[in-house]
PDB file of N, CA and C in Angstrom:
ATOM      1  N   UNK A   1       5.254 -60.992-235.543  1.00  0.00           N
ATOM      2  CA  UNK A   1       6.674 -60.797-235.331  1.00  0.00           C
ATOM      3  C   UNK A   1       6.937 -59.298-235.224  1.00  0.00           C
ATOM      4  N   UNK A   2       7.689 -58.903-234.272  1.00  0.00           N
ATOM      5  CA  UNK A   2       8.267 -57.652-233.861  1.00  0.00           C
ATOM      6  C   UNK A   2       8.706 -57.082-235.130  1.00  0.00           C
ATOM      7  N   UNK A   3       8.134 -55.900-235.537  1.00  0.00           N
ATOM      8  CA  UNK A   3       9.166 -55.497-236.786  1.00  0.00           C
ATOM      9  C   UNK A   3      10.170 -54.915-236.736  1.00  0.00           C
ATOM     10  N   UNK A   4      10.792 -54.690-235.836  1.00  0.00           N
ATOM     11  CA  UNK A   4      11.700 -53.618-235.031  1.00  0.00           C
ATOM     12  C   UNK A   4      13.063 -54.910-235.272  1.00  0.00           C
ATOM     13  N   UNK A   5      13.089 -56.183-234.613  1.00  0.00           N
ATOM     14  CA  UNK A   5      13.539 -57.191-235.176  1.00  0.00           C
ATOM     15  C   UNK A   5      14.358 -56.866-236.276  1.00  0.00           C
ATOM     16  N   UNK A   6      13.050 -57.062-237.412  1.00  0.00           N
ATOM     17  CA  UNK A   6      13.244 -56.948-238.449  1.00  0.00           C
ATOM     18  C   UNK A   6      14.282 -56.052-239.173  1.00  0.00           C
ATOM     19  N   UNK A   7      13.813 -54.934-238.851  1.00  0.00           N
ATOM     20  CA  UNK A   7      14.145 -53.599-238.919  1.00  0.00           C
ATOM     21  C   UNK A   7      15.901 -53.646-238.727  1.00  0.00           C
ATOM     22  N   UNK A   8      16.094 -53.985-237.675  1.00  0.00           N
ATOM     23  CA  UNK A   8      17.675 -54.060-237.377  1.00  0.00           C
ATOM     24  C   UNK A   8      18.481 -55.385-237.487  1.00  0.00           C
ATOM     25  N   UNK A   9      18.071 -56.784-238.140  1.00  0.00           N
ATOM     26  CA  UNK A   9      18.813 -57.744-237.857  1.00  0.00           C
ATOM     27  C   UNK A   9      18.510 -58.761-239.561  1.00  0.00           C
ATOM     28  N   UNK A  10      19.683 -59.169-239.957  1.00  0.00           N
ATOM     29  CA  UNK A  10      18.794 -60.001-240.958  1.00  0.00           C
ATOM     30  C   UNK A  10      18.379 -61.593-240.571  1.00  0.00           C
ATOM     31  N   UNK A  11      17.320 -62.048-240.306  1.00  0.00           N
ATOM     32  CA  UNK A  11      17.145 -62.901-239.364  1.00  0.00           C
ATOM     33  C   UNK A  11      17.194 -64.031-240.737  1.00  0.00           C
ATOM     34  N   UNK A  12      17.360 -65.323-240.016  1.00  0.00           N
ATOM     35  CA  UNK A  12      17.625 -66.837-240.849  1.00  0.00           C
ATOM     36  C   UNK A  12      16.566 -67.096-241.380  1.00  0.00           C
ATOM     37  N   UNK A  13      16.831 -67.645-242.700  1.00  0.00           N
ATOM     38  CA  UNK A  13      16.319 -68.238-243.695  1.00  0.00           C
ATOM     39  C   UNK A  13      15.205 -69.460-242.990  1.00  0.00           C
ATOM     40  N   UNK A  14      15.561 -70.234-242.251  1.00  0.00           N
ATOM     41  CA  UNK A  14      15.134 -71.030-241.223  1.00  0.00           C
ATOM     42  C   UNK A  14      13.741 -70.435-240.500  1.00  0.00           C
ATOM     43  N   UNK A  15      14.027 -69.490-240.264  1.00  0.00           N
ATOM     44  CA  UNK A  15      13.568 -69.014-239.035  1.00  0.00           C
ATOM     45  C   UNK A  15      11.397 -68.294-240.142  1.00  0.00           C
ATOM     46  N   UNK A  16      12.248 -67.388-241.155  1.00  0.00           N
ATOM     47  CA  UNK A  16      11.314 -67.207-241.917  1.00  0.00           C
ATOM     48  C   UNK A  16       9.885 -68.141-242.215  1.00  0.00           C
ATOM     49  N   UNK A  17      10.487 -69.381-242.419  1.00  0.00           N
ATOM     50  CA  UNK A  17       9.878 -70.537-242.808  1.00  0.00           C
ATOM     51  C   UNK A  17       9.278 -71.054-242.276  1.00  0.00           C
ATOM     52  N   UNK A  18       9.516 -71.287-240.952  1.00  0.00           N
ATOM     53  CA  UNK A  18       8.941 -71.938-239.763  1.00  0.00           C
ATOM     54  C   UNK A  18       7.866 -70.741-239.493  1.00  0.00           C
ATOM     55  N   UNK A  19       7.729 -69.254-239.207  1.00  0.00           N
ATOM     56  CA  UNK A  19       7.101 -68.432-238.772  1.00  0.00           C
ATOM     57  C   UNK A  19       5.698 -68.560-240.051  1.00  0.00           C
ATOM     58  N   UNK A  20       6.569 -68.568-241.474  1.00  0.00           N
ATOM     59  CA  UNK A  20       5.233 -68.485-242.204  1.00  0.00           C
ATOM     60  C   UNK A  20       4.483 -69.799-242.501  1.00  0.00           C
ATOM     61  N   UNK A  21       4.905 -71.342-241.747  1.00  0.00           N
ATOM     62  CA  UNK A  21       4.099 -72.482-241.436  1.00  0.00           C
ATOM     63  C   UNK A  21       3.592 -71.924-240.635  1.00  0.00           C
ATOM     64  N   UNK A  22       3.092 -71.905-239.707  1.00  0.00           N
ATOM     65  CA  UNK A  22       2.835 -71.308-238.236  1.00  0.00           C
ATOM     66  C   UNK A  22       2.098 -70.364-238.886  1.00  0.00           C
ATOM     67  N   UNK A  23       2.033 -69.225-239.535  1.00  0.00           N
ATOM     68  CA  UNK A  23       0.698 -68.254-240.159  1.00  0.00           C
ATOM     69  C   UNK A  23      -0.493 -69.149-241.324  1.00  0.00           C
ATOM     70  N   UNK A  24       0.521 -69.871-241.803  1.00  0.00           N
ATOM     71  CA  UNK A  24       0.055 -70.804-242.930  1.00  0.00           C
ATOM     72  C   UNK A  24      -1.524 -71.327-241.860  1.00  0.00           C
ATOM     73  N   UNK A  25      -0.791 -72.339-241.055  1.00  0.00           N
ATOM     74  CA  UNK A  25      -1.774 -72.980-240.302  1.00  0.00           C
ATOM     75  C   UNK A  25      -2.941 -72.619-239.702  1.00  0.00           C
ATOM     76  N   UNK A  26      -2.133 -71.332-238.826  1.00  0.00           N
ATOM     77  CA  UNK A  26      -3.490 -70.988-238.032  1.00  0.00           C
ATOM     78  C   UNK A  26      -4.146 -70.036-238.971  1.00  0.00           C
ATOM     79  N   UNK A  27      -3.832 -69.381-240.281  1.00  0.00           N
ATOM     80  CA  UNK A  27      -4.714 -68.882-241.317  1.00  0.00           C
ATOM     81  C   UNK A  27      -5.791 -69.916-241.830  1.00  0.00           C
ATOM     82  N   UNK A  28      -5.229 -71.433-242.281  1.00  0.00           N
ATOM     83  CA  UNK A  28      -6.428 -72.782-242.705  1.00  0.00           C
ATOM     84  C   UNK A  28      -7.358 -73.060-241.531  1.00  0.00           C
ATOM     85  N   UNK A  29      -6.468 -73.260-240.469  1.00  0.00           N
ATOM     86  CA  UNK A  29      -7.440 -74.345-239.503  1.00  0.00           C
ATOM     87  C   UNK A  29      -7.659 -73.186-237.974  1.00  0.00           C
ATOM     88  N   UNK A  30      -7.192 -72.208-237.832  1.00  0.00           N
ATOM     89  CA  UNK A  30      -7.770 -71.293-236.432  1.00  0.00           C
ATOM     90  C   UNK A  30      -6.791 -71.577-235.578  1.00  0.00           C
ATOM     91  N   UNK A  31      -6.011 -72.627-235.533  1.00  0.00           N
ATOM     92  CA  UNK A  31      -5.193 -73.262-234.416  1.00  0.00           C
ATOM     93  C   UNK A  31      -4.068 -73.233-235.063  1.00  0.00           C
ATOM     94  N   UNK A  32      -3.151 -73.772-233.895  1.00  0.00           N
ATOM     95  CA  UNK A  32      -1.754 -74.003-233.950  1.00  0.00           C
ATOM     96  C   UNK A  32      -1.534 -75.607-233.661  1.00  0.00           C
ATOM     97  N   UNK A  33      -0.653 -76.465-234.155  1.00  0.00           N
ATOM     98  CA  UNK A  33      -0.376 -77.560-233.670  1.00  0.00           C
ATOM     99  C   UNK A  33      -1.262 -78.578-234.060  1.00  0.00           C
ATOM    100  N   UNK A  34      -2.573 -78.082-234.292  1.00  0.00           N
ATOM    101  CA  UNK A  34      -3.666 -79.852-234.210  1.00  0.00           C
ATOM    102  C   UNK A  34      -3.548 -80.544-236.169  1.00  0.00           C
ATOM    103  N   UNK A  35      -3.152 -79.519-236.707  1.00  0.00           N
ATOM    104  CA  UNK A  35      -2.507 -80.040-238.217  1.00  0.00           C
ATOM    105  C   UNK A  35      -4.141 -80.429-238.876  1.00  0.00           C
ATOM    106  N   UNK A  36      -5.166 -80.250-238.423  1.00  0.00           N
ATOM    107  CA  UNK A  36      -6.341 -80.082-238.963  1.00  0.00           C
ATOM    108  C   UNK A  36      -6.634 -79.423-239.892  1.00  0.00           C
ATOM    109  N   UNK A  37      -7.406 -79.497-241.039  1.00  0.00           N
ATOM    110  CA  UNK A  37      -7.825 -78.578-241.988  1.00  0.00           C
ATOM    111  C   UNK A  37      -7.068 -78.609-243.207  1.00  0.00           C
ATOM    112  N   UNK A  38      -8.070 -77.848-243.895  1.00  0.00           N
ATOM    113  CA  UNK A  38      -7.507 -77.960-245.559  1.00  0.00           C
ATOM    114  C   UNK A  38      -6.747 -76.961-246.205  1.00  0.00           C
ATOM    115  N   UNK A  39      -5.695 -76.637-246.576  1.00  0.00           N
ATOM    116  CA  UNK A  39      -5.406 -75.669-247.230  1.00  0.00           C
ATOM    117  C   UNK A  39      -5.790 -75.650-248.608  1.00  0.00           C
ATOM    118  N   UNK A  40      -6.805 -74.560-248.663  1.00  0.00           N
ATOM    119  CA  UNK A  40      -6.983 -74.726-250.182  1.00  0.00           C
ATOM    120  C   UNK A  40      -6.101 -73.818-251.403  1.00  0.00           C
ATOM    121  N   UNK A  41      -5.307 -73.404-250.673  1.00  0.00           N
ATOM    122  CA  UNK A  41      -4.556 -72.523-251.307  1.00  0.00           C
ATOM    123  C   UNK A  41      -2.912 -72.564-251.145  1.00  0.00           C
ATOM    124  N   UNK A  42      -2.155 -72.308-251.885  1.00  0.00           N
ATOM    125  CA  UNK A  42      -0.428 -72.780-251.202  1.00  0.00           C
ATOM    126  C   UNK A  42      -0.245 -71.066-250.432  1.00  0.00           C
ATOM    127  N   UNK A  43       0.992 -71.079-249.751  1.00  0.00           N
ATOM    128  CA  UNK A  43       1.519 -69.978-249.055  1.00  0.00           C
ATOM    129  C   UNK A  43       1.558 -68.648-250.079  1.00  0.00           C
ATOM    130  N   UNK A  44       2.273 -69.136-251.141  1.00  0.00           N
ATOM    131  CA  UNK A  44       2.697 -67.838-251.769  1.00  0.00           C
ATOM    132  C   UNK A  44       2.017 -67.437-252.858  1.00  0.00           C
ATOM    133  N   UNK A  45       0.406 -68.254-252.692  1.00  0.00           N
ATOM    134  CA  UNK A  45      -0.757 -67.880-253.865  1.00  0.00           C
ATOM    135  C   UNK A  45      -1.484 -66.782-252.604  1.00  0.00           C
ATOM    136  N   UNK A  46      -1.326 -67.052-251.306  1.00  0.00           N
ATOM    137  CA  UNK A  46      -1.505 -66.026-250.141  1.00  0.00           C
ATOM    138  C   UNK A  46      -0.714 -64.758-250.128  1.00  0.00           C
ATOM    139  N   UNK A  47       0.367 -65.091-250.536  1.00  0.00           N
ATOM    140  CA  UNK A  47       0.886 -63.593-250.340  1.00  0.00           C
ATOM    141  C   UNK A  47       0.730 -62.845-251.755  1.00  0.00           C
ATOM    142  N   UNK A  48       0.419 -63.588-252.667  1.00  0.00           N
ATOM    143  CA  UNK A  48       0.205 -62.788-254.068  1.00  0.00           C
ATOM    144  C   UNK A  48      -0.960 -61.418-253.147  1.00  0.00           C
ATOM    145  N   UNK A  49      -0.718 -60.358-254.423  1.00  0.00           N
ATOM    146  CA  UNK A  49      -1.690 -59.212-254.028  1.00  0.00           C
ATOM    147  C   UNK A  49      -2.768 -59.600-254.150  1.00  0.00           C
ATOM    148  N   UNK A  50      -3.599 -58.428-253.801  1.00  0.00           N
ATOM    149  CA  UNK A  50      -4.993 -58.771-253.963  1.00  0.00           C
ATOM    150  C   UNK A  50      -5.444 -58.749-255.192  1.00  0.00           C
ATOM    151  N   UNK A  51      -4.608 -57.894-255.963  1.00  0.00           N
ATOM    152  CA  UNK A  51      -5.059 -57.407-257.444  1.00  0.00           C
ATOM    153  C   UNK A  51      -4.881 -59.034-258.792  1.00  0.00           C
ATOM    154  N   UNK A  52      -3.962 -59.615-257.551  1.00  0.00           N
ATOM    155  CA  UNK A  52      -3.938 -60.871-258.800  1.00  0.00           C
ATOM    156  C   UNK A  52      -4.200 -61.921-257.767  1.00  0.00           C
ATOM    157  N   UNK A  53      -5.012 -61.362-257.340  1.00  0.00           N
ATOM    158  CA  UNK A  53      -5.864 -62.932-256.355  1.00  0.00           C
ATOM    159  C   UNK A  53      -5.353 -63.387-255.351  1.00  0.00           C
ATOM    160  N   UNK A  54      -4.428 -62.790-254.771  1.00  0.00           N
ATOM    161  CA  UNK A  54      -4.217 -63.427-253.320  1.00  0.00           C
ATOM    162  C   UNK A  54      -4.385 -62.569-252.607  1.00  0.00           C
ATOM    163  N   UNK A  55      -4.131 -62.512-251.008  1.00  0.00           N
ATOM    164  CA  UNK A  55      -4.449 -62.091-249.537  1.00  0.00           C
ATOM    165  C   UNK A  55      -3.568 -60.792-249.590  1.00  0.00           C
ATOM    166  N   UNK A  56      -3.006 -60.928-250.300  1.00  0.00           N
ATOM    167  CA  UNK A  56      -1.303 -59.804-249.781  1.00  0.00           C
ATOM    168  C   UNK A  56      -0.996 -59.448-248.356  1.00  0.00           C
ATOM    169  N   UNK A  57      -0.768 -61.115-247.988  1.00  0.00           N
ATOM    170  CA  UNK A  57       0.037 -61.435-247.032  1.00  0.00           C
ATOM    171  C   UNK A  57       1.396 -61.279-247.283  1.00  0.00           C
ATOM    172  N   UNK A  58       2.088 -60.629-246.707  1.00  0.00           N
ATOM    173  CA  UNK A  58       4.243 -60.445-246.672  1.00  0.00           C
ATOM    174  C   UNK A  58       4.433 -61.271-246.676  1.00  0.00           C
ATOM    175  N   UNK A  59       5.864 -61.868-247.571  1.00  0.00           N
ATOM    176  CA  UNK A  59       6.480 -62.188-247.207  1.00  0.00           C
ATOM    177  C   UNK A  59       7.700 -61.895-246.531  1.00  0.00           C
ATOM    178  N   UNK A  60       8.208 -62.969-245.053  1.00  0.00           N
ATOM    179  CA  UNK A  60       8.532 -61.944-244.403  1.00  0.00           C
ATOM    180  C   UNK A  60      10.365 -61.484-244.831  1.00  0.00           C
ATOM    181  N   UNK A  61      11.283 -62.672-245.535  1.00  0.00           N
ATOM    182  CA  UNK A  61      12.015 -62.591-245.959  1.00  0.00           C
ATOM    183  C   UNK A  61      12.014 -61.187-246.844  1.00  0.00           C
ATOM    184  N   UNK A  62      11.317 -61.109-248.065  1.00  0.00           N
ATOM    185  CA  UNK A  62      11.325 -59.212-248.968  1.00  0.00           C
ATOM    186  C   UNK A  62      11.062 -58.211-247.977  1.00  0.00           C
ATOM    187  N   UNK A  63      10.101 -58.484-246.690  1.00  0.00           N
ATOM    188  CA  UNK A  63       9.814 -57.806-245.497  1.00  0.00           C
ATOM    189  C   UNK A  63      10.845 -57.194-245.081  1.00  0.00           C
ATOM    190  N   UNK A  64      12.045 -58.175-244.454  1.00  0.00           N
ATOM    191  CA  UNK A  64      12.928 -57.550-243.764  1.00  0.00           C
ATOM    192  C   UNK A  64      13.968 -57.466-244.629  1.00  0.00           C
ATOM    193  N   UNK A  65      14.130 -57.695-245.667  1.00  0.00           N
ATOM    194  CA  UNK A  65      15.339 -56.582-246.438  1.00  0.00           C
ATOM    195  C   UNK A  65      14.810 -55.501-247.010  1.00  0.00           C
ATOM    196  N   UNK A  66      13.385 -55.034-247.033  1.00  0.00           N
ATOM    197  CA  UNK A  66      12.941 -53.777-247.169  1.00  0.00           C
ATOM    198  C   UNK A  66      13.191 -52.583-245.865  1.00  0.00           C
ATOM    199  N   UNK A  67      12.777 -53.643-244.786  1.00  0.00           N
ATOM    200  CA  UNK A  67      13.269 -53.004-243.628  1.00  0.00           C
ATOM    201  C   UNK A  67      14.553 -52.288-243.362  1.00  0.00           C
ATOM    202  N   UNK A  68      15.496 -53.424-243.846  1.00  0.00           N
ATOM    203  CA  UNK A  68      16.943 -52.898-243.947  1.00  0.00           C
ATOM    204  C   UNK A  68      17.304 -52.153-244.310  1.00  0.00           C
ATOM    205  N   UNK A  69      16.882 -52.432-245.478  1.00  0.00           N
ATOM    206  CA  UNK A  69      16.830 -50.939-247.199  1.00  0.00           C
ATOM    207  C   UNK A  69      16.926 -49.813-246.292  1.00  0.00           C
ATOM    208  N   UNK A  70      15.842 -49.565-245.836  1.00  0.00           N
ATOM    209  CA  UNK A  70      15.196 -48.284-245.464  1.00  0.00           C
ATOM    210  C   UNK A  70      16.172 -48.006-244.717  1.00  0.00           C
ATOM    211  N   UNK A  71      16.758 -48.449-243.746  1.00  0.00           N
ATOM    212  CA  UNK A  71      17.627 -48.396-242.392  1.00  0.00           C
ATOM    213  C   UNK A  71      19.327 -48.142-243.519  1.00  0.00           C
ATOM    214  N   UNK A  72      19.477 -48.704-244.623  1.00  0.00           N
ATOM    215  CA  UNK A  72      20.641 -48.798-245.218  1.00  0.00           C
ATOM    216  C   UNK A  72      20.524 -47.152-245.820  1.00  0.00           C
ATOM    217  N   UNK A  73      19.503 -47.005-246.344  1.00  0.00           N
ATOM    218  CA  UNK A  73      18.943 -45.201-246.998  1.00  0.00           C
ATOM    219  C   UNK A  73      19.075 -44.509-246.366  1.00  0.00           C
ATOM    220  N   UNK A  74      19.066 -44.504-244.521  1.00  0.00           N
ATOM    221  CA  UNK A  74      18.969 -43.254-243.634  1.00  0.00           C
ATOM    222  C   UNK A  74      20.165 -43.106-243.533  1.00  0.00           C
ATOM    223  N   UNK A  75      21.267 -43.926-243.453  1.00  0.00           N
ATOM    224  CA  UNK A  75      22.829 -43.884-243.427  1.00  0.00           C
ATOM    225  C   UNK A  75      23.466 -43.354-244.592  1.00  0.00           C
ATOM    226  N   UNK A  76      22.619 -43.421-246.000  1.00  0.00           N
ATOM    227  CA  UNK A  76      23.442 -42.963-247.051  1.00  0.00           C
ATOM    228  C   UNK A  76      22.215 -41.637-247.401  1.00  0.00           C
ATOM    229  N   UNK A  77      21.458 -40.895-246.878  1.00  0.00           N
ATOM    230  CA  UNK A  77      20.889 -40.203-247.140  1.00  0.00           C
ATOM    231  C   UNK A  77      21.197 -38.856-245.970  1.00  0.00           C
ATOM    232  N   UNK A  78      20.958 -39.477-244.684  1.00  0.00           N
ATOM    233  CA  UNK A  78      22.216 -38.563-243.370  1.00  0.00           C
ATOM    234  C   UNK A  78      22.934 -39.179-242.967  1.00  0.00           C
ATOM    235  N   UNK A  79      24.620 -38.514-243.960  1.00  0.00           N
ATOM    236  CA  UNK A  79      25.463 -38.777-243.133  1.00  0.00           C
ATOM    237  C   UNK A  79      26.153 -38.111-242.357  1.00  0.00           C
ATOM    238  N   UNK A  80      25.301 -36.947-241.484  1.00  0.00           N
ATOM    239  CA  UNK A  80      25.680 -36.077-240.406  1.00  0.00           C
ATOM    240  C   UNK A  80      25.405 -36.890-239.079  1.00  0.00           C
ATOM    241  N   UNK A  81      24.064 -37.872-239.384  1.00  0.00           N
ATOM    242  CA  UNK A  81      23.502 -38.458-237.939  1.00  0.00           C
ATOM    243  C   UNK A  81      24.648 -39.300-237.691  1.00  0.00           C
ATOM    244  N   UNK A  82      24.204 -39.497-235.837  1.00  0.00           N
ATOM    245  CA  UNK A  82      25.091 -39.976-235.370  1.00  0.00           C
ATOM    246  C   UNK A  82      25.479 -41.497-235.396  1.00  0.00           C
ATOM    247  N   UNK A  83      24.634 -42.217-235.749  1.00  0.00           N
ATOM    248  CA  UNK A  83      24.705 -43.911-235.877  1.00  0.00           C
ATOM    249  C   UNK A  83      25.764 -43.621-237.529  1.00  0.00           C
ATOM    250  N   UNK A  84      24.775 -42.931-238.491  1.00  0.00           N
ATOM    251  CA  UNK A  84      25.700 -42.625-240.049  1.00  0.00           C
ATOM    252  C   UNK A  84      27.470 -42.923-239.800  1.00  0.00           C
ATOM    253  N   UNK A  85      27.663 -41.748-238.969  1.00  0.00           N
ATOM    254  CA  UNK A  85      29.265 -41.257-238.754  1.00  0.00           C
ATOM    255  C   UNK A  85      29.969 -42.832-237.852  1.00  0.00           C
ATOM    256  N   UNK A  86      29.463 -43.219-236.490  1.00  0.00           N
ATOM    257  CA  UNK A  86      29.752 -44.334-236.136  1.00  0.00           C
ATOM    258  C   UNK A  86      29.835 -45.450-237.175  1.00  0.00           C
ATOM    259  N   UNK A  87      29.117 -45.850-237.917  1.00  0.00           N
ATOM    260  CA  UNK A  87      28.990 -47.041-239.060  1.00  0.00           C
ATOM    261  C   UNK A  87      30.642 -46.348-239.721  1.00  0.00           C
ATOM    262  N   UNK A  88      30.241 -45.427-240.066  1.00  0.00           N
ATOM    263  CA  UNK A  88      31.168 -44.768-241.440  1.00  0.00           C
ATOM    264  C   UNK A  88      32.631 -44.903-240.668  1.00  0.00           C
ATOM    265  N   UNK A  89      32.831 -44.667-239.129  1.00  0.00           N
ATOM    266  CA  UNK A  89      33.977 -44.520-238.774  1.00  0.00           C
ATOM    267  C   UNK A  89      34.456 -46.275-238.723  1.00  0.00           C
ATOM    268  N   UNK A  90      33.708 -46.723-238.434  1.00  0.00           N
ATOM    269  CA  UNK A  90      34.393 -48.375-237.664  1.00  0.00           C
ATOM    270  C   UNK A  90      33.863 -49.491-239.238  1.00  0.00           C
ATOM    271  N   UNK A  91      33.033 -49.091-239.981  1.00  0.00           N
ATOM    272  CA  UNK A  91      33.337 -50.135-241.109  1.00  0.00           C
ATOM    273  C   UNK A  91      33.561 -49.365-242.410  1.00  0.00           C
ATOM    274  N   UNK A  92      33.814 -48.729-242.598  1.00  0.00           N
ATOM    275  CA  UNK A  92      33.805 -47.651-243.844  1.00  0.00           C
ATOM    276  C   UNK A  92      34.553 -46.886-244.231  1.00  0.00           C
ATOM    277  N   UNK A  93      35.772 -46.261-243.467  1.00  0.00           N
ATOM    278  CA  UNK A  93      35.977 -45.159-243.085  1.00  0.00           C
ATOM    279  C   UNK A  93      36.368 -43.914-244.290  1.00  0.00           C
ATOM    280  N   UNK A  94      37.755 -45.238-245.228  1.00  0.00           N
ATOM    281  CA  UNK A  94      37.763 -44.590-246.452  1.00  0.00           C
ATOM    282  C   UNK A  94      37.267 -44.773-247.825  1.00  0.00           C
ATOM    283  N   UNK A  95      36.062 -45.389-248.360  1.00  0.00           N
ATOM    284  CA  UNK A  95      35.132 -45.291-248.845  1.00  0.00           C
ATOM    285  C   UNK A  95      33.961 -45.490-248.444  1.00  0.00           C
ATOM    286  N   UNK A  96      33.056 -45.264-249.719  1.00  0.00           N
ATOM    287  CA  UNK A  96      31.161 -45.270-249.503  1.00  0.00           C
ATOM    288  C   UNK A  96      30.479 -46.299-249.012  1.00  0.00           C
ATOM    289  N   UNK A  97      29.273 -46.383-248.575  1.00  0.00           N
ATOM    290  CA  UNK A  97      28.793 -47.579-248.043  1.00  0.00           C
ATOM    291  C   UNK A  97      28.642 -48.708-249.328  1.00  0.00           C
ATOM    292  N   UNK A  98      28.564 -48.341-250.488  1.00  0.00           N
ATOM    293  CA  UNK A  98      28.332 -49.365-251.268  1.00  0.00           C
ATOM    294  C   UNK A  98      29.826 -49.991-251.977  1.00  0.00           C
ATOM    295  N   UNK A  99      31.019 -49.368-251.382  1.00  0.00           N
ATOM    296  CA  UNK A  99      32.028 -49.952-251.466  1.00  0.00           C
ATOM    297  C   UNK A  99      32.326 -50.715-250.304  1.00  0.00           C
ATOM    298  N   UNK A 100      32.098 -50.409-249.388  1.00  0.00           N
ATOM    299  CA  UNK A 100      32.219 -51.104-247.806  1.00  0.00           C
ATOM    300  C   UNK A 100      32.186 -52.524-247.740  1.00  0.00           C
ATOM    301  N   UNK A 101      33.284 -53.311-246.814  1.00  0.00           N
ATOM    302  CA  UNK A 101      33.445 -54.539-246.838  1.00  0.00           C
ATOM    303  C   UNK A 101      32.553 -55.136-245.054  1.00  0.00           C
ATOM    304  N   UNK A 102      32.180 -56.057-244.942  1.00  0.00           N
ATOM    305  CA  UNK A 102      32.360 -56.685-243.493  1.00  0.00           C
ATOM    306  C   UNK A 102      33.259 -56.354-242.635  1.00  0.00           C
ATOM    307  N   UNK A 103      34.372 -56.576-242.902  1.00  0.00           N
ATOM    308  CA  UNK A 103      35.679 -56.082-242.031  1.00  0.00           C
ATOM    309  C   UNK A 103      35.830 -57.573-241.134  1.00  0.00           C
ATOM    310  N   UNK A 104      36.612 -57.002-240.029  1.00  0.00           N
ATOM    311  CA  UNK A 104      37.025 -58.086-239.211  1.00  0.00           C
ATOM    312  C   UNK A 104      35.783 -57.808-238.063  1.00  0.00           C
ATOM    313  N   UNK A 105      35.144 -59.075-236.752  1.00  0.00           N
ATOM    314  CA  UNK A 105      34.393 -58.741-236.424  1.00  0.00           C
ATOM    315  C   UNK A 105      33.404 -57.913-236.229  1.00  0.00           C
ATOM    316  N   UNK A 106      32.572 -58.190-237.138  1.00  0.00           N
ATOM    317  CA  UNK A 106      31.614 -57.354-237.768  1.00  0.00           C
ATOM    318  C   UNK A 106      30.212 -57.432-236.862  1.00  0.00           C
ATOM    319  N   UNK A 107      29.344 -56.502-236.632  1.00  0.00           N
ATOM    320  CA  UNK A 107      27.951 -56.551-235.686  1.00  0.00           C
ATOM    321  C   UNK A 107      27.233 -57.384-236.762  1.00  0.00           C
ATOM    322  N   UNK A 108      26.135 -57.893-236.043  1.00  0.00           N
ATOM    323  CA  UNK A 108      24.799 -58.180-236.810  1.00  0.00           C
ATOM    324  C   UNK A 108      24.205 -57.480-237.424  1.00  0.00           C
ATOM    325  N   UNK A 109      24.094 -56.526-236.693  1.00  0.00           N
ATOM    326  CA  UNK A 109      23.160 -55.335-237.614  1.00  0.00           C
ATOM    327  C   UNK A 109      23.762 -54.771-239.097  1.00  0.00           C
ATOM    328  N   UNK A 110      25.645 -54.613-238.866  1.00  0.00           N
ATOM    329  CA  UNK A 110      26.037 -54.665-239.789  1.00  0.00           C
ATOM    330  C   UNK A 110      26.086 -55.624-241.171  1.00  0.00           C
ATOM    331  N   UNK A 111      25.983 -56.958-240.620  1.00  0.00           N
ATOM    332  CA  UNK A 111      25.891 -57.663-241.725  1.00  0.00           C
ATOM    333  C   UNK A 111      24.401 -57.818-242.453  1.00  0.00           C
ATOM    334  N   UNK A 112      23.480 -57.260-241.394  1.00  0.00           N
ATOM    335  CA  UNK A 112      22.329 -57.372-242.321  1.00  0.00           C
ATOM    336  C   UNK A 112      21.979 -55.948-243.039  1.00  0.00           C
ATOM    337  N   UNK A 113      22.908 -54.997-242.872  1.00  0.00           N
ATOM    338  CA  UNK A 113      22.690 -53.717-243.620  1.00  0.00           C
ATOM    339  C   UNK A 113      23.438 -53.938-245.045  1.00  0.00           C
ATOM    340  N   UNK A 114      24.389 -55.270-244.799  1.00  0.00           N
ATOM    341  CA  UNK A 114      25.225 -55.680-246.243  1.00  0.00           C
ATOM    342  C   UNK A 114      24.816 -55.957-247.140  1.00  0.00           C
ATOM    343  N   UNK A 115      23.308 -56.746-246.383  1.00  0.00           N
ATOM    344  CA  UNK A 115      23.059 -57.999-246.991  1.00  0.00           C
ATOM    345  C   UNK A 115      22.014 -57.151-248.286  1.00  0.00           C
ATOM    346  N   UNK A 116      21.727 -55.855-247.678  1.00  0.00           N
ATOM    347  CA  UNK A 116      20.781 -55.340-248.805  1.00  0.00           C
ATOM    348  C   UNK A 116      21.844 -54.018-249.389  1.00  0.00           C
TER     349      UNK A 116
END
């Protein structure tokens, strides 16, 4: 998955799930679709670290609100840049980002910068 995606959108709960069946699978059996093979292990004994026995495979849900994070930090860390001042003017204007509401039609990108 594109991390760039990630990076700018908070994508569905749905969507997560289905992507990490789909790694699940073709991690057990090589393939996609033929539902062959054993999992000897569950998903999220896979994403455990390595240090406590799993793959430290992402998950991609903590994935992309880390993503966000980061993207939510460059806005409250420069707020000279120019995306900063745009955000700050059209959802923010007279308080901080961590007072900041949705507003009335709100972007995507905005609501997933909320969401973290």
């Amino acid at each position: 998955m594109s991390s760039y995606a990630m990076m700018v959108f908070l994508l569905p709960v749905t969507l997560y799930s289905e992507i990490e069946n789909i790694m699940n699978e073709y991690w057990w059996t090589g393939s996609i679709g033929s539902g062959k093979g054993i999992r000897w292990r569950v998903w999220n004994g896979l994403c455990d670290p390595k240090m406590k026995g799993g793959l430290g495979f992402r998950k991609l849900r903590e994935m992309n609100l880390a993503l966000l994070g980061k993207q939510a930090w460059r806005l409250i860390t420069n707020p000279d840049s120019l995306v900063a001042r745009v955000y700050k003017s059209r959802y923010f204007p007279n308080c901080s980002y961590f007072d900041a509401k949705a507003g009335s039609n709100p972007s995507f990108i905005w609501h997933g910068l909320l969401a973290v």
